[in-house]
N, C-alpha and C. Protein backbone atom coordinates (compact mmCIF):
# COMPACT_ATOMS: atom_id res chain seq x y z
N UNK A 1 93.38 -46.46 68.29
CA UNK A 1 93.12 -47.25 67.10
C UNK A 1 94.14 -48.38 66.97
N UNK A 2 95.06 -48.04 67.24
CA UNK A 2 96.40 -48.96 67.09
C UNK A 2 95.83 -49.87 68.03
N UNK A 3 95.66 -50.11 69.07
CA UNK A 3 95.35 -51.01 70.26
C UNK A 3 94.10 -52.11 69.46
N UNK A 4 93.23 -51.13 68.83
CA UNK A 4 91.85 -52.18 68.28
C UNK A 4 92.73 -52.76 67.03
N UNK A 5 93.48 -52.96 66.24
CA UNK A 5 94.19 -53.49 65.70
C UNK A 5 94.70 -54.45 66.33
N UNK A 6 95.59 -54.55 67.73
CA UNK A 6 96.46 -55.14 67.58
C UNK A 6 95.58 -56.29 68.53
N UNK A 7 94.46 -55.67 68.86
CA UNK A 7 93.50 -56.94 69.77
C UNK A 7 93.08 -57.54 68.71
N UNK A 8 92.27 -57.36 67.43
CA UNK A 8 91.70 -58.13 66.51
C UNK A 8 92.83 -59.01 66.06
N UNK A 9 94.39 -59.07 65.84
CA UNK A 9 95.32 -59.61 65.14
C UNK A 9 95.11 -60.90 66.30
N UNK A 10 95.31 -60.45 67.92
CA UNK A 10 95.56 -61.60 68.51
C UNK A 10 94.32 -62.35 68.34
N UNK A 11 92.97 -61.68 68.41
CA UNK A 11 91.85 -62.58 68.72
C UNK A 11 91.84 -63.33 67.28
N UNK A 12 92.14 -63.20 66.20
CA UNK A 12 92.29 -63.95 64.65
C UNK A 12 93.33 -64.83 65.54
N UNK A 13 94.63 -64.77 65.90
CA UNK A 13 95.13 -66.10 66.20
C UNK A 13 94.88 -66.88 66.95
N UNK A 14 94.34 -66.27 67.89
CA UNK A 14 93.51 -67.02 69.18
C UNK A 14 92.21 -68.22 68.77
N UNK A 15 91.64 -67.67 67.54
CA UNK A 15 90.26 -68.21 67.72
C UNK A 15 90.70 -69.19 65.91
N UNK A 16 91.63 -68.33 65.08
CA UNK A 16 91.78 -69.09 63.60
C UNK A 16 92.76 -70.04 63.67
N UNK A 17 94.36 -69.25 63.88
CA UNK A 17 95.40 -69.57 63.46
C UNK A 17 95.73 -70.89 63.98
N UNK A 18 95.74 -70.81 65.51
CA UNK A 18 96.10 -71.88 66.57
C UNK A 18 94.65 -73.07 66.66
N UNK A 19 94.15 -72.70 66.14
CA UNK A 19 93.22 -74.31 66.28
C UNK A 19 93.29 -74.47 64.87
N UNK A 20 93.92 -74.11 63.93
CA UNK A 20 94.17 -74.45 62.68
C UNK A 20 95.48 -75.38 62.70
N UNK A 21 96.04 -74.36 64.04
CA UNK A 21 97.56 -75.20 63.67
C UNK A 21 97.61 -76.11 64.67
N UNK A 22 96.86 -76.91 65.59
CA UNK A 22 96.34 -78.11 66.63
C UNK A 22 96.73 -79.68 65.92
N UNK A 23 95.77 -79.49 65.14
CA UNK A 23 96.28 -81.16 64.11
C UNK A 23 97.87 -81.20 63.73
N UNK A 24 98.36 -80.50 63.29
CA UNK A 24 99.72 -80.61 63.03
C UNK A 24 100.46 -80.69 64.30
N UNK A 25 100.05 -79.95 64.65
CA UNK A 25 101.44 -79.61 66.26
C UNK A 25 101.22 -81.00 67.35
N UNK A 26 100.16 -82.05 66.91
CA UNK A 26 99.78 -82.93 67.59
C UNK A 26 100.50 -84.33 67.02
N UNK A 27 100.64 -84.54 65.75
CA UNK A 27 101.44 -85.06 64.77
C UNK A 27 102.82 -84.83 65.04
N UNK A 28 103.16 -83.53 64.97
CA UNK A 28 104.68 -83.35 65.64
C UNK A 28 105.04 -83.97 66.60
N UNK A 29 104.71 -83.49 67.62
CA UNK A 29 104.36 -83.97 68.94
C UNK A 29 104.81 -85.23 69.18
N UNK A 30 103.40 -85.96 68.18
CA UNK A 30 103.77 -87.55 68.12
C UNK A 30 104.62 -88.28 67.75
N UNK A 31 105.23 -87.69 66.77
CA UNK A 31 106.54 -87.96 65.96
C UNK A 31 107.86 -88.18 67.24
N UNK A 32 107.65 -87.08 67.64
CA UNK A 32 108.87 -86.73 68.92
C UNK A 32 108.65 -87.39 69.65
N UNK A 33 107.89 -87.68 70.24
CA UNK A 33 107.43 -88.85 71.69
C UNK A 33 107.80 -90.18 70.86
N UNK A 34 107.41 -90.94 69.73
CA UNK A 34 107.84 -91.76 69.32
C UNK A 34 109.42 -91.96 69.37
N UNK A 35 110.00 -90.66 68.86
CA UNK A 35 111.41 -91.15 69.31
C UNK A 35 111.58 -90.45 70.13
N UNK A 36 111.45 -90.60 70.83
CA UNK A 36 112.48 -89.53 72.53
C UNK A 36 113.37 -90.84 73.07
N UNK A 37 113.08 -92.00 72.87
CA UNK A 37 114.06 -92.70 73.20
C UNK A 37 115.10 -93.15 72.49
N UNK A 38 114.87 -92.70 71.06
CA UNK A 38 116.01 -93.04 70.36
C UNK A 38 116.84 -91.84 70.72
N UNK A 39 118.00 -92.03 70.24
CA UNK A 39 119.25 -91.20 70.89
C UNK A 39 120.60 -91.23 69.70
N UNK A 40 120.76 -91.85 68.63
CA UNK A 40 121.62 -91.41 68.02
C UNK A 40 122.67 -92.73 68.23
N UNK A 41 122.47 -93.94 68.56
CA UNK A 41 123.22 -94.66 68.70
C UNK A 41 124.51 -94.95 67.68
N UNK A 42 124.03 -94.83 66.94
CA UNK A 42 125.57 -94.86 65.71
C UNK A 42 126.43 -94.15 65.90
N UNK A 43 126.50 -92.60 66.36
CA UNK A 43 127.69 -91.77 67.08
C UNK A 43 128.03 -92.44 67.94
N UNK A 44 127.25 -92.75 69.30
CA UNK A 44 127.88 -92.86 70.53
C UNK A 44 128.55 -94.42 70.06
N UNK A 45 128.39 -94.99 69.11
CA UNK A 45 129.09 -96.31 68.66
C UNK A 45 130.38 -96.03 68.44
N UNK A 46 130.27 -95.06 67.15
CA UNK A 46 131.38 -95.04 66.57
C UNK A 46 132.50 -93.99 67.26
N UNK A 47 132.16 -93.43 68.37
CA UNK A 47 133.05 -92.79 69.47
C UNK A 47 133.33 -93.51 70.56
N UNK A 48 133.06 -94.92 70.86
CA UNK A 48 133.53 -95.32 71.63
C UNK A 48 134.73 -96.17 71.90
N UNK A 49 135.55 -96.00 73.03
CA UNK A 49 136.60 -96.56 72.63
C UNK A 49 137.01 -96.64 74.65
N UNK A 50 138.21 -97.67 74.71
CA UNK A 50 138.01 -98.44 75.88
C UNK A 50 138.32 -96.75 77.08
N UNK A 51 138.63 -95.72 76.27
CA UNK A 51 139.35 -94.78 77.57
C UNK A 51 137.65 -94.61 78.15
N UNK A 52 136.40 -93.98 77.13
CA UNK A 52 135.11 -93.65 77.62
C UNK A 52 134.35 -94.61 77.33
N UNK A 53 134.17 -95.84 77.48
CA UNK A 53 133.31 -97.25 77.46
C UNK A 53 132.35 -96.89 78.59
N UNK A 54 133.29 -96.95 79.71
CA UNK A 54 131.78 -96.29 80.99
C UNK A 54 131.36 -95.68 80.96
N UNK A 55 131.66 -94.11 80.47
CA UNK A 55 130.96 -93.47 80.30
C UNK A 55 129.87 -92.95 79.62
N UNK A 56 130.31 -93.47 78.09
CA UNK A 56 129.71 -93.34 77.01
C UNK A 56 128.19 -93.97 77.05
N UNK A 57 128.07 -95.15 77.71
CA UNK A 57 126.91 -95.61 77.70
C UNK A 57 125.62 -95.01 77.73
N UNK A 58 124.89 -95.23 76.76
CA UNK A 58 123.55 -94.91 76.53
C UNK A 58 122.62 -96.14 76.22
N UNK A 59 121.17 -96.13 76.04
CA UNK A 59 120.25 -97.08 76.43
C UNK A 59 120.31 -98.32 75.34
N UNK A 60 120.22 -97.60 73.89
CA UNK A 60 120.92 -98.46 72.77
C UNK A 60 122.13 -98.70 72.68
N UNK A 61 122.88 -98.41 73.31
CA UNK A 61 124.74 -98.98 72.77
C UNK A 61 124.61 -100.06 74.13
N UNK A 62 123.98 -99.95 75.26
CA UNK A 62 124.33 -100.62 75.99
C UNK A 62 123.97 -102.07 75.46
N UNK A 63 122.41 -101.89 75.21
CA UNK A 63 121.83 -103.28 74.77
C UNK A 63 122.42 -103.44 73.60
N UNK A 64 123.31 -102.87 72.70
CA UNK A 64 124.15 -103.50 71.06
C UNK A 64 125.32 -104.17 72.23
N UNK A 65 125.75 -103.72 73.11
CA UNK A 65 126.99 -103.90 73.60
C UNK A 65 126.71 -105.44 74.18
N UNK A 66 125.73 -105.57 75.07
CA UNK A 66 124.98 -106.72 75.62
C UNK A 66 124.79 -107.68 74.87
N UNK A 67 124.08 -107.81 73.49
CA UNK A 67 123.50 -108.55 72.85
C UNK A 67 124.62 -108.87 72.11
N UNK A 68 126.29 -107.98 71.34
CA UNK A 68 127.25 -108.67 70.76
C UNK A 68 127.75 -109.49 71.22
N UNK A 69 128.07 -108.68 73.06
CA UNK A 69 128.96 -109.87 73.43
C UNK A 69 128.78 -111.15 73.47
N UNK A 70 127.55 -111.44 73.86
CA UNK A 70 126.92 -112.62 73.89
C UNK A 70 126.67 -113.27 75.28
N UNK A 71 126.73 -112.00 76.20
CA UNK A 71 126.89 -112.23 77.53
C UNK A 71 125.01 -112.38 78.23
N UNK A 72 124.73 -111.88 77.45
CA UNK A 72 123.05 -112.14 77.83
C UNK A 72 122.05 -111.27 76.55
N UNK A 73 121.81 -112.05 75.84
CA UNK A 73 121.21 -112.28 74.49
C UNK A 73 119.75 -111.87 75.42
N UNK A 74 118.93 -112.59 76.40
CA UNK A 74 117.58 -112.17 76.44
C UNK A 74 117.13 -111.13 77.49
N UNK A 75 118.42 -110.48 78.06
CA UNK A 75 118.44 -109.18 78.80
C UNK A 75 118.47 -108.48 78.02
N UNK A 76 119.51 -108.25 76.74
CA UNK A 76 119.13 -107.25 75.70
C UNK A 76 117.82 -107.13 74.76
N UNK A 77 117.79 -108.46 74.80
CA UNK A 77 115.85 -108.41 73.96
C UNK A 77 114.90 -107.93 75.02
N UNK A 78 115.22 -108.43 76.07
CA UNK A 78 114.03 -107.57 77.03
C UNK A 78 113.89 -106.09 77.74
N UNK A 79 115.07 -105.59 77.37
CA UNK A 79 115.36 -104.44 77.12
C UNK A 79 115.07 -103.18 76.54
N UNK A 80 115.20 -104.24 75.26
CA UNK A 80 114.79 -103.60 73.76
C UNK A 80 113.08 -103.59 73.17
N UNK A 81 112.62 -104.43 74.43
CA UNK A 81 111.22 -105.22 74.26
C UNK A 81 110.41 -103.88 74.97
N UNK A 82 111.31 -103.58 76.15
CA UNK A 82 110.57 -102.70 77.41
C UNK A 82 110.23 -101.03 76.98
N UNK A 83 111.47 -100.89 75.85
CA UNK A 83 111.94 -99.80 75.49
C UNK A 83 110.70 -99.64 74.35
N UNK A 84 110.37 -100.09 73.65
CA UNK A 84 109.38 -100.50 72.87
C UNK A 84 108.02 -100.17 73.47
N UNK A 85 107.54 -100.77 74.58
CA UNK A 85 106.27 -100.94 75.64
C UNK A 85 106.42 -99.32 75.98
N UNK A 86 107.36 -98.69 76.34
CA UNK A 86 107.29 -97.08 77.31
C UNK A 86 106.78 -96.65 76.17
N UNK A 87 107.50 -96.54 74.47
CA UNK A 87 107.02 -95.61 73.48
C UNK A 87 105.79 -96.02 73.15
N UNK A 88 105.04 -96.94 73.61
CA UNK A 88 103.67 -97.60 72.66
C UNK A 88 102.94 -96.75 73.70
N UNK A 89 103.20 -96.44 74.97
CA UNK A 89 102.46 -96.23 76.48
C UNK A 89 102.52 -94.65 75.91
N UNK A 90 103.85 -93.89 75.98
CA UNK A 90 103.83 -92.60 75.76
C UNK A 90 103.10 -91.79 74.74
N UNK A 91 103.23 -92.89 73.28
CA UNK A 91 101.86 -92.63 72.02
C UNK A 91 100.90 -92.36 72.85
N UNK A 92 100.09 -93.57 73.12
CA UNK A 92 98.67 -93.15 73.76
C UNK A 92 98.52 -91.90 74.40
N UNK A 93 99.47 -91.53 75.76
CA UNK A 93 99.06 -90.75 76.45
C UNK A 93 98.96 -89.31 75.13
N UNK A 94 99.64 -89.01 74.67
CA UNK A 94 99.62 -88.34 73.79
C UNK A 94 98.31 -88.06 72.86
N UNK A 95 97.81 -89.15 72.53
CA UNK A 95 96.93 -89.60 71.86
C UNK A 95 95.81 -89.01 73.06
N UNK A 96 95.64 -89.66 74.15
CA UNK A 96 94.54 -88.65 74.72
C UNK A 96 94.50 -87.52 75.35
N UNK A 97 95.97 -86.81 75.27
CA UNK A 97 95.96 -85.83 75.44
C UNK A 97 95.39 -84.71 74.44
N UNK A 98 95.46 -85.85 73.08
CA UNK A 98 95.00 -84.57 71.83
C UNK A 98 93.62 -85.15 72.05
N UNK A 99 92.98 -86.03 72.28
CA UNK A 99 91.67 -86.31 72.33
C UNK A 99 90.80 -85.09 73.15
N UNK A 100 91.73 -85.09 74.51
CA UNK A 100 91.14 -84.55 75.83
C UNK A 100 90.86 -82.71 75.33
N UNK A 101 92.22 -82.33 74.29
CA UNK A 101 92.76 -81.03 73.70
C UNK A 101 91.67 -80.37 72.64
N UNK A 102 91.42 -81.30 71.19
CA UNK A 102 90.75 -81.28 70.56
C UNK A 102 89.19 -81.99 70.25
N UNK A 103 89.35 -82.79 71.12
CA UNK A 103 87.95 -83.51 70.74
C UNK A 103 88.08 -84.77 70.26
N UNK A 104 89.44 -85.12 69.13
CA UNK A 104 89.32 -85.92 68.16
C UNK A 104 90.33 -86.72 69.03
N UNK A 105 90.43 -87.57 68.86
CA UNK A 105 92.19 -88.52 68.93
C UNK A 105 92.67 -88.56 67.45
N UNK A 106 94.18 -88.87 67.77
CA UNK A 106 95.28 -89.08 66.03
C UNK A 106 95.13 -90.34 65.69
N UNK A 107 94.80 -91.25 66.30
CA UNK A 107 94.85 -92.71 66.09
C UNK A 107 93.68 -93.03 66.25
């Protein structure tokens, strides 16, 4: 008896819970892929200092670092331009991955 219990609990999540919880977890999802390239740049700013300058570098401090000095103003915009283009690319795929998943697309 215990066993026919504990099959009906999974087949309720199998067939209710988890395609209930699809739209959300796809939203999440999207949220996160939107920023996976952001990174927290204001720490790695405000910890940097000339002993870890090389090291420290990450994708946003580099291009703040680029674009203050004034050493190439449209390498950092194109940078910042490209960085932009991967997250618009990574949405979509996302986007038809929930299409391909659920049926629907988020967008």
């Amino acid at each position: 008896m215990h066993s026919t219990i504990t099959n009906r609990r999974f087949q309720l999540m199998r067939h209710i819970t988890f395609p209930a919880l699809l739209p959300t977890y796809f939203v999440m999802l999207m949220l996160s892929v939107a920023n996976f390239l952001n990174n927290g740049m204001d720490q790695y700013f405000v910890f940097q200092n000339s002993f870890n300058k090389a090291h420290i570098q990450v994708l946003d401090l580099y291009v703040y670092n680029i674009g203050m000095t004034g050493s190439s103003l449209s390498l950092a915009t194109a940078i910042s331009m490209l960085k932009s283009v991967v997250s618009v690319v990574l949405l979509f795929v996302v986007n038809f991955v929930s299409k391909k998943t659920r049926g629907e697309s988020i967008i």
